[in-house]
N, C-alpha and C. Protein backbone atom coordinates (compact mmCIF):
# COMPACT_ATOMS: atom_id res chain seq x y z
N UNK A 1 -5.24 -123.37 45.00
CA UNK A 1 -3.84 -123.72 45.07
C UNK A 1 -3.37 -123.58 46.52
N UNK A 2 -2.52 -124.56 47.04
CA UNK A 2 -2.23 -124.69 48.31
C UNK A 2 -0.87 -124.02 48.41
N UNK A 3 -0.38 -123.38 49.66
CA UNK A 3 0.92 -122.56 49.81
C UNK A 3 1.55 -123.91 50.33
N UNK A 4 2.56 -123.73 50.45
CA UNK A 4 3.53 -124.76 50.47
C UNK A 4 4.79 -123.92 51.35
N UNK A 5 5.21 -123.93 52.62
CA UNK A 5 5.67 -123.54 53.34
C UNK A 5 7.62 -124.04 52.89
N UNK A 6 8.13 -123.49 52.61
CA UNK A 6 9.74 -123.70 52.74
C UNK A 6 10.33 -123.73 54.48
N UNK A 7 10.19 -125.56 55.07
CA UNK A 7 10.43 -125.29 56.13
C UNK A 7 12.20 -125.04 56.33
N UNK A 8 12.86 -124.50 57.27
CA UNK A 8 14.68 -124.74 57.40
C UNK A 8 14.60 -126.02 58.30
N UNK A 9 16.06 -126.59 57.65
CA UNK A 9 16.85 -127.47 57.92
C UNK A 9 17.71 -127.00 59.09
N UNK A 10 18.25 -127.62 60.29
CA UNK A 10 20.00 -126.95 60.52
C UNK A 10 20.08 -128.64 61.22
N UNK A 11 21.75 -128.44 60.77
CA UNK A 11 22.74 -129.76 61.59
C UNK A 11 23.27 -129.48 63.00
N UNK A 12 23.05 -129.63 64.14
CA UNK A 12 23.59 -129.50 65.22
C UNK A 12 24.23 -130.87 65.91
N UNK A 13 24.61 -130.71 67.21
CA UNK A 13 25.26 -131.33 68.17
C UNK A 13 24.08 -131.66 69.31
N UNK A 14 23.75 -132.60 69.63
CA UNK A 14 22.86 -133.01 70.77
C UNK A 14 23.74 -132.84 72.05
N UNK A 15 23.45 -131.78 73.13
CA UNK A 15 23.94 -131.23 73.92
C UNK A 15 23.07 -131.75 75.24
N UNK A 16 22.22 -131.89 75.10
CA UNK A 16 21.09 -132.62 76.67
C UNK A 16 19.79 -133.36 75.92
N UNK A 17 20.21 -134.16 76.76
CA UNK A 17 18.60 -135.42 76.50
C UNK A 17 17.80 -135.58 77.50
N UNK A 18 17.91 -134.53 78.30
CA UNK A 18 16.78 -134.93 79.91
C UNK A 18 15.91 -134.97 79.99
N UNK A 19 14.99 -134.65 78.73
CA UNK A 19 13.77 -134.26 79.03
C UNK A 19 13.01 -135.26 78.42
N UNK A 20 11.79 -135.42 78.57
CA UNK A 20 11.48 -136.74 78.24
C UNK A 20 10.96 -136.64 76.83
N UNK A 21 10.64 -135.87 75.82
CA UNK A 21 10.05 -135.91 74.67
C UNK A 21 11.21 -134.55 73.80
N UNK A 22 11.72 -133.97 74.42
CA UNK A 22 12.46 -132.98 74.13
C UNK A 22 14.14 -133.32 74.24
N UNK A 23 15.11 -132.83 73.02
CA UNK A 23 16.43 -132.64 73.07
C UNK A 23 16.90 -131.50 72.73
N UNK A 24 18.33 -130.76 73.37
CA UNK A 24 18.49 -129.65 72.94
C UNK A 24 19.62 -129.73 71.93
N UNK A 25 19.38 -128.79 70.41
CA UNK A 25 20.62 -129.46 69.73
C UNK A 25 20.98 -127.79 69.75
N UNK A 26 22.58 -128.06 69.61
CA UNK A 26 23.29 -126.51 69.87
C UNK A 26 23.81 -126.58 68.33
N UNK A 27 23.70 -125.09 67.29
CA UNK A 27 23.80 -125.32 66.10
C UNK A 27 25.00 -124.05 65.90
N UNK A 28 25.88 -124.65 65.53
CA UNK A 28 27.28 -123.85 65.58
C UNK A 28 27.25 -123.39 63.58
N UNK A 29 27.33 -121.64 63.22
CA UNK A 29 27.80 -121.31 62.13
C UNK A 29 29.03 -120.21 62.35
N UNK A 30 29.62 -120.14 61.11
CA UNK A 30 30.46 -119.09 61.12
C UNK A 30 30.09 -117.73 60.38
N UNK A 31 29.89 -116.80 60.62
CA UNK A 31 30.02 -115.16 59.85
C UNK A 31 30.86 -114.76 60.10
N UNK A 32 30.77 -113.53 59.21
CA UNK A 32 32.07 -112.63 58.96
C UNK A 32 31.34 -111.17 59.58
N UNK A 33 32.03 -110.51 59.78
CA UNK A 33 31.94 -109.25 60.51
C UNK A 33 31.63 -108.14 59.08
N UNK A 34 30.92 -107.68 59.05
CA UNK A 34 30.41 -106.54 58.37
C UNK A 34 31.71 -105.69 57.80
N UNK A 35 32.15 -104.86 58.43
CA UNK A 35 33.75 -103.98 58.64
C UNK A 35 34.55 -104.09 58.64
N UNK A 36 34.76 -105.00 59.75
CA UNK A 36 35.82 -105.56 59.62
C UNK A 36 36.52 -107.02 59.08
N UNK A 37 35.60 -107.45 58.56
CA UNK A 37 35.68 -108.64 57.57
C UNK A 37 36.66 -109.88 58.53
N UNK A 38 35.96 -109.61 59.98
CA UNK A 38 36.65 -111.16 60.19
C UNK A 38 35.61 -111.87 60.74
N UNK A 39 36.17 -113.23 60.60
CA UNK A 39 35.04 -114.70 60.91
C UNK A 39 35.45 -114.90 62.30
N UNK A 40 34.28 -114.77 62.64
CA UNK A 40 33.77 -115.79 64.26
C UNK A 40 32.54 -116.77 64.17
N UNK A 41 32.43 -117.30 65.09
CA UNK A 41 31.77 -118.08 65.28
C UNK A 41 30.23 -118.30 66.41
N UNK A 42 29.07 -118.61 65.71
CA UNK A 42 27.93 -118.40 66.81
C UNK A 42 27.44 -119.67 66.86
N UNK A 43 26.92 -120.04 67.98
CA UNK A 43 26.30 -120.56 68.37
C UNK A 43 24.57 -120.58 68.81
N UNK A 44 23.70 -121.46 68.46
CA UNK A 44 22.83 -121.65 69.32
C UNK A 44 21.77 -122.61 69.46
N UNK A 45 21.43 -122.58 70.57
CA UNK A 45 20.70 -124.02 71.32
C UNK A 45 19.22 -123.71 70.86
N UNK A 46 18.80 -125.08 69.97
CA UNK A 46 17.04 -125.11 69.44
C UNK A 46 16.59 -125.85 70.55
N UNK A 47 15.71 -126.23 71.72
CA UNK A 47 14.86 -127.63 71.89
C UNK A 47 14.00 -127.95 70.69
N UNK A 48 13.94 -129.53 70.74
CA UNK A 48 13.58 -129.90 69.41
C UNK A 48 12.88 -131.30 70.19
N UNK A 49 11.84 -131.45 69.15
CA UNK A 49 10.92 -132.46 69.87
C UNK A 49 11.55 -133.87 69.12
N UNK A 50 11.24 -134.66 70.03
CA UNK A 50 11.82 -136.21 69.87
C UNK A 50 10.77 -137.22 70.55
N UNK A 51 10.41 -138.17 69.39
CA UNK A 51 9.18 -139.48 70.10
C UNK A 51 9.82 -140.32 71.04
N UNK A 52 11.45 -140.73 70.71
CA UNK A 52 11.79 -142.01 70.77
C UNK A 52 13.27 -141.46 71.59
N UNK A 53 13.84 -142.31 72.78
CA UNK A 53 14.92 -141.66 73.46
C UNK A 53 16.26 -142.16 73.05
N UNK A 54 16.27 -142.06 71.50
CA UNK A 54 17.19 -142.43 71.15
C UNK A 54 18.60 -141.74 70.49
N UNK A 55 18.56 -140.54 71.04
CA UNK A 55 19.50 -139.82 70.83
C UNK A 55 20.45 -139.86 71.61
N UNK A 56 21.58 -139.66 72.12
CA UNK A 56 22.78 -139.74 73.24
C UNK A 56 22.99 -138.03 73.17
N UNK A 57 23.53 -137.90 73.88
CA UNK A 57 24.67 -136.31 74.13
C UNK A 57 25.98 -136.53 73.18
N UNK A 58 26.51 -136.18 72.35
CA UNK A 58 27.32 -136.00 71.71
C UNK A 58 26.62 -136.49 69.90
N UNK A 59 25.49 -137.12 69.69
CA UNK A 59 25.18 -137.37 68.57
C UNK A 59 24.76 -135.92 67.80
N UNK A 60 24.82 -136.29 65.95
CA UNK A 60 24.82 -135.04 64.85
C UNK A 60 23.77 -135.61 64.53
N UNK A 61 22.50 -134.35 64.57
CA UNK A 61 21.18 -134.97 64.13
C UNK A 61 20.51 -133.38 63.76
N UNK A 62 19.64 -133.26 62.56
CA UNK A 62 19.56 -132.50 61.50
C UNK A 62 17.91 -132.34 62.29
N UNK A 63 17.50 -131.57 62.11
CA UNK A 63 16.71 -130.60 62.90
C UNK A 63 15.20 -129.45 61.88
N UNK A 64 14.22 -129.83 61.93
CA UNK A 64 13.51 -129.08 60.76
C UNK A 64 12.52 -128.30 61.44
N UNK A 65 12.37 -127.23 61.13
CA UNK A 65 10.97 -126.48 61.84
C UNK A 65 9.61 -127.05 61.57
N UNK A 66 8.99 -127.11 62.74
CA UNK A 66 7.58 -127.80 62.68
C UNK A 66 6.71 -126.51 63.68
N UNK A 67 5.20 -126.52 63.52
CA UNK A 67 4.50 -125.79 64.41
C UNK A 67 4.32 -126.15 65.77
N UNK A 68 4.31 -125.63 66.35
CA UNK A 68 4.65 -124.62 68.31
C UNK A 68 4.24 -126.32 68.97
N UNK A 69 4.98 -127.18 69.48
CA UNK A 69 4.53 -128.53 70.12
C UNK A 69 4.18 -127.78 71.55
N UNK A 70 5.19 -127.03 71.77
CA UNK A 70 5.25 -126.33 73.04
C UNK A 70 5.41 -124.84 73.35
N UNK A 71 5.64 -124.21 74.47
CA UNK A 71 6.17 -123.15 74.65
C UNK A 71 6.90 -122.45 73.71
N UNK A 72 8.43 -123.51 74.10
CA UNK A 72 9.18 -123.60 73.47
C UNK A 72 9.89 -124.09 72.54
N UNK A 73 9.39 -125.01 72.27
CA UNK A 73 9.47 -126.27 71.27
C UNK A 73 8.83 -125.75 70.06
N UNK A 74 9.69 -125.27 68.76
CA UNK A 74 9.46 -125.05 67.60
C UNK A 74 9.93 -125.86 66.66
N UNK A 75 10.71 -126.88 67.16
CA UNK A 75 12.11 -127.80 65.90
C UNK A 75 11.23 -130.02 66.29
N UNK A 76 11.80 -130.23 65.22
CA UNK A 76 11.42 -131.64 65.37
C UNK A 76 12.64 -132.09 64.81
N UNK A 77 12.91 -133.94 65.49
CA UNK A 77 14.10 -134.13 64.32
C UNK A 77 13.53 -135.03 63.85
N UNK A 78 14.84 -134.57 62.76
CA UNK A 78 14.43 -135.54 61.52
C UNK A 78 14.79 -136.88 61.66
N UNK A 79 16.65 -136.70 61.67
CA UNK A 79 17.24 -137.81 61.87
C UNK A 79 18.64 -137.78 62.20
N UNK A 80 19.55 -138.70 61.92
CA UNK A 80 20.52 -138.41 62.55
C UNK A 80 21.31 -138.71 61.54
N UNK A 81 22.81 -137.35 61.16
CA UNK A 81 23.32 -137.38 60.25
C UNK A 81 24.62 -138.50 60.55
């Protein structure tokens, strides 16, 4: 029987396209504070691998974990929401 990995999803904001196979998407959630029970907001930036340079800076494109392309490069996209 084969394991079957539950990869994550996240929706971000395409924030830089400079790189030539790589985009960085910045993935904004909200939590609540433990104690004091108030909501803020976090942020943070995946690089995510891309074949095709067809993303812009301001596009919403959904983001899935894939194994190590790079260094740093842990995310691939999927597509664009």
């Amino acid at each position: 029987m084969e394991k079957t990995s539950i990869k994550r999803r996240l929706v971000g904001n395409v924030v830089s396209n400079k790189m030539m196979k790589t985009i960085v998407v910045e993935v904004s959630s909200i939590k609540v504070h433990p104690k004091y029970h108030k909501r803020y907001s976090i942020s943070k930036r995946y690089p995510a691998h891309v074949d095709t340079g067809e993303y812009a800076v301001g596009d919403k494109v959904e983001i899935e974990e894939c194994p190590p392309v790079s260094k740093t490069v842990n995310w691939k996209v999927v597509g664009k929401v």
